[in-house]
N, C-alpha and C. Protein backbone atom coordinates (compact mmCIF):
# COMPACT_ATOMS: atom_id res chain seq x y z
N UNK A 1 -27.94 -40.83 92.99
CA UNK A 1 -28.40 -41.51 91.78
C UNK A 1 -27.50 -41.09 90.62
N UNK A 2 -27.32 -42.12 89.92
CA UNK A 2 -25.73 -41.85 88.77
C UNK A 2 -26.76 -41.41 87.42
N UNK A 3 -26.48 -40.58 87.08
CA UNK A 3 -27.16 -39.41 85.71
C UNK A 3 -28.10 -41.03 84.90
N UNK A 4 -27.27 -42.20 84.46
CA UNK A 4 -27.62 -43.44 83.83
C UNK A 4 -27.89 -44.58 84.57
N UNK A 5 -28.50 -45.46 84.40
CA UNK A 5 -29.20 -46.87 85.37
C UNK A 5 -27.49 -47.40 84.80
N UNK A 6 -27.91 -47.56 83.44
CA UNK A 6 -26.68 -48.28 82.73
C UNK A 6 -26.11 -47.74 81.43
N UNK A 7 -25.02 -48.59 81.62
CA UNK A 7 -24.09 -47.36 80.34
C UNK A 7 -23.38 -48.43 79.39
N UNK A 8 -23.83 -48.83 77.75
CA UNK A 8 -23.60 -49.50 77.09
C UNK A 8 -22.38 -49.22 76.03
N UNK A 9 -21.43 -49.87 76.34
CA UNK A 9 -20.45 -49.57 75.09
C UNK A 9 -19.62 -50.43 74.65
N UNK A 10 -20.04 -50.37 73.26
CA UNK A 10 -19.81 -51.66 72.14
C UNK A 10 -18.70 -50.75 71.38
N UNK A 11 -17.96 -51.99 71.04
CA UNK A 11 -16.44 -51.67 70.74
C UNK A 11 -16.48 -51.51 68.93
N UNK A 12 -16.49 -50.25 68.55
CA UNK A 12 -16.31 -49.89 67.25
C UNK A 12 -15.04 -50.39 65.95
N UNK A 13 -14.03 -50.45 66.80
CA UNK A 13 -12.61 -49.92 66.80
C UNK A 13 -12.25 -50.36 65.30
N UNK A 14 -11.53 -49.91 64.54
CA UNK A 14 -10.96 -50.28 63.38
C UNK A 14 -9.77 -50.04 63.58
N UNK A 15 -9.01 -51.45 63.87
CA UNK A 15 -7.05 -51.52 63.52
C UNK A 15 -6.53 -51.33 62.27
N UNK A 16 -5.79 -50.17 62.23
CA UNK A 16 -4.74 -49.66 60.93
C UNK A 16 -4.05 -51.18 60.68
N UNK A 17 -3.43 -51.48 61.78
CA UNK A 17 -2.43 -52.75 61.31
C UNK A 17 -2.74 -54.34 60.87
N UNK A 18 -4.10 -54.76 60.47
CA UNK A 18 -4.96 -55.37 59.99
C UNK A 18 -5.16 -56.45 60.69
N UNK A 19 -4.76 -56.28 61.92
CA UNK A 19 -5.08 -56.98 63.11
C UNK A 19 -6.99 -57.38 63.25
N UNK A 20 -6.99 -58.44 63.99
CA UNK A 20 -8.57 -58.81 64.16
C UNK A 20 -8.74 -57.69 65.19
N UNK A 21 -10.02 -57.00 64.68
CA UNK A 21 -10.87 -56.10 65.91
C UNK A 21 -12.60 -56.44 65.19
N UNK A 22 -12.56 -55.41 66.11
CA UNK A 22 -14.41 -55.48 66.42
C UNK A 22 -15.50 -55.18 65.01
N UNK A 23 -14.55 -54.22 64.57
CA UNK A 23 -15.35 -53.44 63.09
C UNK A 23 -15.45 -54.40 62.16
N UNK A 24 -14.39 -55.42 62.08
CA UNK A 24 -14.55 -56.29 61.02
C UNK A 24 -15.32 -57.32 61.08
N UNK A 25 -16.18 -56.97 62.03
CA UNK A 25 -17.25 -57.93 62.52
C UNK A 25 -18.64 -57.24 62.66
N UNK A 26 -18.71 -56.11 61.84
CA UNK A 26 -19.75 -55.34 61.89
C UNK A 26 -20.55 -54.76 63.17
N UNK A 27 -19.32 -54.34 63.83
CA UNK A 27 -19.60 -53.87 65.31
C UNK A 27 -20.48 -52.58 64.96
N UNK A 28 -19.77 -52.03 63.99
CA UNK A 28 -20.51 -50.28 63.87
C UNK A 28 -22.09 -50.68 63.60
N UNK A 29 -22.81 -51.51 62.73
CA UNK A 29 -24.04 -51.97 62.55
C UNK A 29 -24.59 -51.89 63.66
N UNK A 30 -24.19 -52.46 64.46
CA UNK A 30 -24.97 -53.21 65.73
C UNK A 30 -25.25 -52.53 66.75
N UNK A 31 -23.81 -51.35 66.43
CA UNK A 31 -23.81 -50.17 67.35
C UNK A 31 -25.14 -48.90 67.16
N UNK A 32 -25.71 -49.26 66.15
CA UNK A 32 -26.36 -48.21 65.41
C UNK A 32 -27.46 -49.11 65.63
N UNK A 33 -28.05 -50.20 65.24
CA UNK A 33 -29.05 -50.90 65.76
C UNK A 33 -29.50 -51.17 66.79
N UNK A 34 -28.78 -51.20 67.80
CA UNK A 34 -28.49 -50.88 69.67
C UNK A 34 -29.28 -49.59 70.03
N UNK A 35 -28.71 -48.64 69.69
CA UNK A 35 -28.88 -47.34 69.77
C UNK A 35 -30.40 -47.05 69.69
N UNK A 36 -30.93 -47.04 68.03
CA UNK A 36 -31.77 -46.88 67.63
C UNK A 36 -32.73 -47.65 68.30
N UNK A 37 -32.98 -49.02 68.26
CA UNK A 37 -33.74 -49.95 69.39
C UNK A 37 -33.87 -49.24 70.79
N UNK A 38 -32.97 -48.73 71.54
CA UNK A 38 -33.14 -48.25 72.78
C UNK A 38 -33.98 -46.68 72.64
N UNK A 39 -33.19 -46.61 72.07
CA UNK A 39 -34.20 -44.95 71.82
C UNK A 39 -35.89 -45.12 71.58
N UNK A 40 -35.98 -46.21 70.30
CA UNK A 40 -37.57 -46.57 70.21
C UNK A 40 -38.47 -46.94 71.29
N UNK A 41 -37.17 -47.45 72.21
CA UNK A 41 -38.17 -48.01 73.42
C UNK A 41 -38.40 -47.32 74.45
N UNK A 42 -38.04 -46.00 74.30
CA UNK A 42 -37.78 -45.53 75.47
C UNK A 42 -36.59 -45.51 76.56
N UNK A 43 -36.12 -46.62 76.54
CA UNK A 43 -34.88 -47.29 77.22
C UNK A 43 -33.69 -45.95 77.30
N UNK A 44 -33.05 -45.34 76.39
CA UNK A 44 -32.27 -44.34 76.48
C UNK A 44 -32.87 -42.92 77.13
N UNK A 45 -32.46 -42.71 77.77
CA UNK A 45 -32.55 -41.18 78.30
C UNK A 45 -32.03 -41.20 80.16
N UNK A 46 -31.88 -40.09 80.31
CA UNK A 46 -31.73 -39.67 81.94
C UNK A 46 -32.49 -40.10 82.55
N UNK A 47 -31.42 -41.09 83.70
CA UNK A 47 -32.31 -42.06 84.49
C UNK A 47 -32.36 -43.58 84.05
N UNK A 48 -32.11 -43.48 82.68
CA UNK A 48 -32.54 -44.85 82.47
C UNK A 48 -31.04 -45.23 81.59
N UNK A 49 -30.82 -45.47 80.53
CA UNK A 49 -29.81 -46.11 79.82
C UNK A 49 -28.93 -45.11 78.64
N UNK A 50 -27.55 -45.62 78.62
CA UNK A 50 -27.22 -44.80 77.84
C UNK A 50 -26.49 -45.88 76.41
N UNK A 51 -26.47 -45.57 74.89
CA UNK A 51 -25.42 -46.44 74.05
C UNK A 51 -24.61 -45.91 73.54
N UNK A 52 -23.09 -45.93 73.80
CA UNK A 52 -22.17 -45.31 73.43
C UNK A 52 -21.42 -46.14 72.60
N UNK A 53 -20.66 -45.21 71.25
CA UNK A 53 -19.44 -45.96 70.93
C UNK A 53 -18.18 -46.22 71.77
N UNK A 54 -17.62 -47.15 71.47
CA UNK A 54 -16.08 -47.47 72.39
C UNK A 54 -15.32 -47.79 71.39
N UNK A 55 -13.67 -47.37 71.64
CA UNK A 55 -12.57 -47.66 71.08
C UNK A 55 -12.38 -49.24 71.54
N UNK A 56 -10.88 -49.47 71.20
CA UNK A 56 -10.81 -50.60 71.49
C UNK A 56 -10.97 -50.66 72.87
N UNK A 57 -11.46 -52.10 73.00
CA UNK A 57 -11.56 -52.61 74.67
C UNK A 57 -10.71 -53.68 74.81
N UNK A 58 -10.00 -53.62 73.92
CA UNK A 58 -9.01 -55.13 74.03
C UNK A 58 -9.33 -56.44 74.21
N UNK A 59 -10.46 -57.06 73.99
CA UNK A 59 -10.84 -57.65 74.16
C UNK A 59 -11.09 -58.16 72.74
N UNK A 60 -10.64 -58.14 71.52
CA UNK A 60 -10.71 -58.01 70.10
C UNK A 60 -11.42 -59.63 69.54
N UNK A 61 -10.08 -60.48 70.00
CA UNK A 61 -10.33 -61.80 69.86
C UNK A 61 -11.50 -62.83 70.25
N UNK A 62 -12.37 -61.92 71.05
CA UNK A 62 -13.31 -62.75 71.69
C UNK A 62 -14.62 -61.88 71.05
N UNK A 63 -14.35 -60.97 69.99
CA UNK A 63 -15.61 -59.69 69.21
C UNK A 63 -16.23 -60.51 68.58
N UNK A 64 -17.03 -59.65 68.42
CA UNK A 64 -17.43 -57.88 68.55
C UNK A 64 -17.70 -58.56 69.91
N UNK A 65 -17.37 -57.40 71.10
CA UNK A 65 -17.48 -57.41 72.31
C UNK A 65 -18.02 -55.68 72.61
N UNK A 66 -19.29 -55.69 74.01
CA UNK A 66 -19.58 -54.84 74.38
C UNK A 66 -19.24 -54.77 75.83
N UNK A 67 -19.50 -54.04 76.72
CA UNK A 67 -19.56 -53.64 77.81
C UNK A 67 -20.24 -52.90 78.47
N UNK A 68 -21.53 -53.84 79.56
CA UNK A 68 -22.33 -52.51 80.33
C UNK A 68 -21.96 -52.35 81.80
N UNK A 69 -21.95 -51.19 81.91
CA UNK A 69 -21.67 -50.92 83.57
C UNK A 69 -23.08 -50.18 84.04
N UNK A 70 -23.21 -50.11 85.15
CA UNK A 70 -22.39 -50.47 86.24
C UNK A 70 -22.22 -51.84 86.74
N UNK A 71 -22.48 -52.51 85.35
CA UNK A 71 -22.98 -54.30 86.27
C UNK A 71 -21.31 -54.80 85.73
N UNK A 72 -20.79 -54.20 85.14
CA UNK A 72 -19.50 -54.34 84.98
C UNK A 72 -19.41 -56.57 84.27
N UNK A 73 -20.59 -56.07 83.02
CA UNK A 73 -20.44 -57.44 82.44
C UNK A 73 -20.11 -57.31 80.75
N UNK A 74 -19.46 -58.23 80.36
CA UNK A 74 -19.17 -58.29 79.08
C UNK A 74 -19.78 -58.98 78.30
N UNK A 75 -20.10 -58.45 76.92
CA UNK A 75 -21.02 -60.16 75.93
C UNK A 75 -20.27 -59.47 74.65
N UNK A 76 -20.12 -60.91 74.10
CA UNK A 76 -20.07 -61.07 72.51
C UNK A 76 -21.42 -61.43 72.01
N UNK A 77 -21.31 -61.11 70.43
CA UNK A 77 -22.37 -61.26 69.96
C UNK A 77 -22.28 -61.45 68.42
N UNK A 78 -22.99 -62.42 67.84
CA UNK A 78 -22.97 -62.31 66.96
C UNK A 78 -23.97 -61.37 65.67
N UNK A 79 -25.08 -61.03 65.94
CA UNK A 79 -26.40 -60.49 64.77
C UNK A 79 -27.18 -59.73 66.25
N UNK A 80 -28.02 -59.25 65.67
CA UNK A 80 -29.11 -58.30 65.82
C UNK A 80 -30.11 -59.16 66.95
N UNK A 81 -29.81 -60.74 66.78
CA UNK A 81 -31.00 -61.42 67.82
C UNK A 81 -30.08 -61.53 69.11
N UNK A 82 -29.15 -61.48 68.87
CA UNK A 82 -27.92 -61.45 70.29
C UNK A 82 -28.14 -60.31 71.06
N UNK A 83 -28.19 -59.16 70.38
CA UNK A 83 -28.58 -57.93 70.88
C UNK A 83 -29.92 -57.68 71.44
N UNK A 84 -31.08 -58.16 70.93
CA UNK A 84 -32.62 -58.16 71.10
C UNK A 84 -32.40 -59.06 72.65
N UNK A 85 -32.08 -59.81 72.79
CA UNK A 85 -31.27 -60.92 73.84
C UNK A 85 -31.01 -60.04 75.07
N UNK A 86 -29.97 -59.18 74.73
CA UNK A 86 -29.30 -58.77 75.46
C UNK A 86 -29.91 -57.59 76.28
N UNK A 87 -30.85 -56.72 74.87
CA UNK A 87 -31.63 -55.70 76.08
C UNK A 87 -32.69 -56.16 76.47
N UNK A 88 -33.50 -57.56 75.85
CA UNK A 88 -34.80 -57.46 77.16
C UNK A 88 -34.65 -58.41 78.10
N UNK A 89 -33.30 -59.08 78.14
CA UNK A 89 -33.00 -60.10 79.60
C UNK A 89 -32.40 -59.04 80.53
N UNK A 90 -30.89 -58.89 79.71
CA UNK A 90 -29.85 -57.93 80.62
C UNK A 90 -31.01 -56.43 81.10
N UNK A 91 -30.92 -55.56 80.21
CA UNK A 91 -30.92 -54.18 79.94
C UNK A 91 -32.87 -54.03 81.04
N UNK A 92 -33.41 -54.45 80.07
CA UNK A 92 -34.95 -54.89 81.41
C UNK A 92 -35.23 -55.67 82.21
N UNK A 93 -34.41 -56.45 82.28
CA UNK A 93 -34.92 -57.31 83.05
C UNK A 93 -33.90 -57.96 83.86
N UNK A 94 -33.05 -57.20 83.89
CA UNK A 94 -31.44 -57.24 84.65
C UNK A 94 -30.93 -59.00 85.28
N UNK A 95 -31.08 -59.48 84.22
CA UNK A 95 -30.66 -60.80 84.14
C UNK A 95 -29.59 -61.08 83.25
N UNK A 96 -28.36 -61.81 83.68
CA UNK A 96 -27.32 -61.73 82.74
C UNK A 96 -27.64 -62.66 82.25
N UNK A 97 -27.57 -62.50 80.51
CA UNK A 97 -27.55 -63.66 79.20
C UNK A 97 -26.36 -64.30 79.80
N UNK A 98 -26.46 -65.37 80.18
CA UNK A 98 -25.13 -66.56 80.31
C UNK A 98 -24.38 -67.09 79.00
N UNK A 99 -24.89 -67.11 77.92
CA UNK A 99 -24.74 -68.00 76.93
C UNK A 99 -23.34 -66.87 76.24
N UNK A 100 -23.77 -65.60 76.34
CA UNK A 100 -23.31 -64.52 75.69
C UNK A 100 -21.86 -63.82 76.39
N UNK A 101 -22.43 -63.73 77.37
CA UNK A 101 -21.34 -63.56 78.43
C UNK A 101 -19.37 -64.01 78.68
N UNK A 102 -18.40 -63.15 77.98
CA UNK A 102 -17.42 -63.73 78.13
C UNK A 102 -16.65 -62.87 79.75
């Protein structure tokens, strides 16, 4: 059994060279709203889920972009209801959001 069910990480990243990334899309918000939501629910801890920050994932152009493994799926997102979306289809109910999904 792997320490986490699943392991969430949304791409923080802020480019020096003023390139499009994730931050300028208020990734860090969401990252912190993620977090906090999972923790309230119980959802975070050993055994069950983890939310981490991530550097870039290269994936910039298609952001704010996250990544959960072990289901090894990607979503963009735009606000806070994308996210609400994302943990009680994906995260409980282990159904991939299609709409979200790049």
């Amino acid at each position: 059994m792997s320490y986490y069910t699943k392991h969430i990480f949304i791409c923080i990243n802020q480019r020096e060279d003023g390139k499009e990334c994730c931050n300028d899309k208020k990734s860090l918000e969401i990252f912190d709203y993620t977090k906090k939501k999972c923790i309230s629910m119980k959802l975070q801890k050993k055994g069950g889920i983890r939310v981490n920050k991530a550097g870039c994932l290269d994936r910039c152009s298609e952001g704010p972009v996250m990544v959960i493994y072990p289901d090894n799926i990607w979503y963009k997102y735009k606000d806070k209801n994308d996210i609400d979306e994302i943990i009680n289809k994906h995260i409980i109910n282990n159904k991939v959001v299609t709409k979200l999904k790049i």
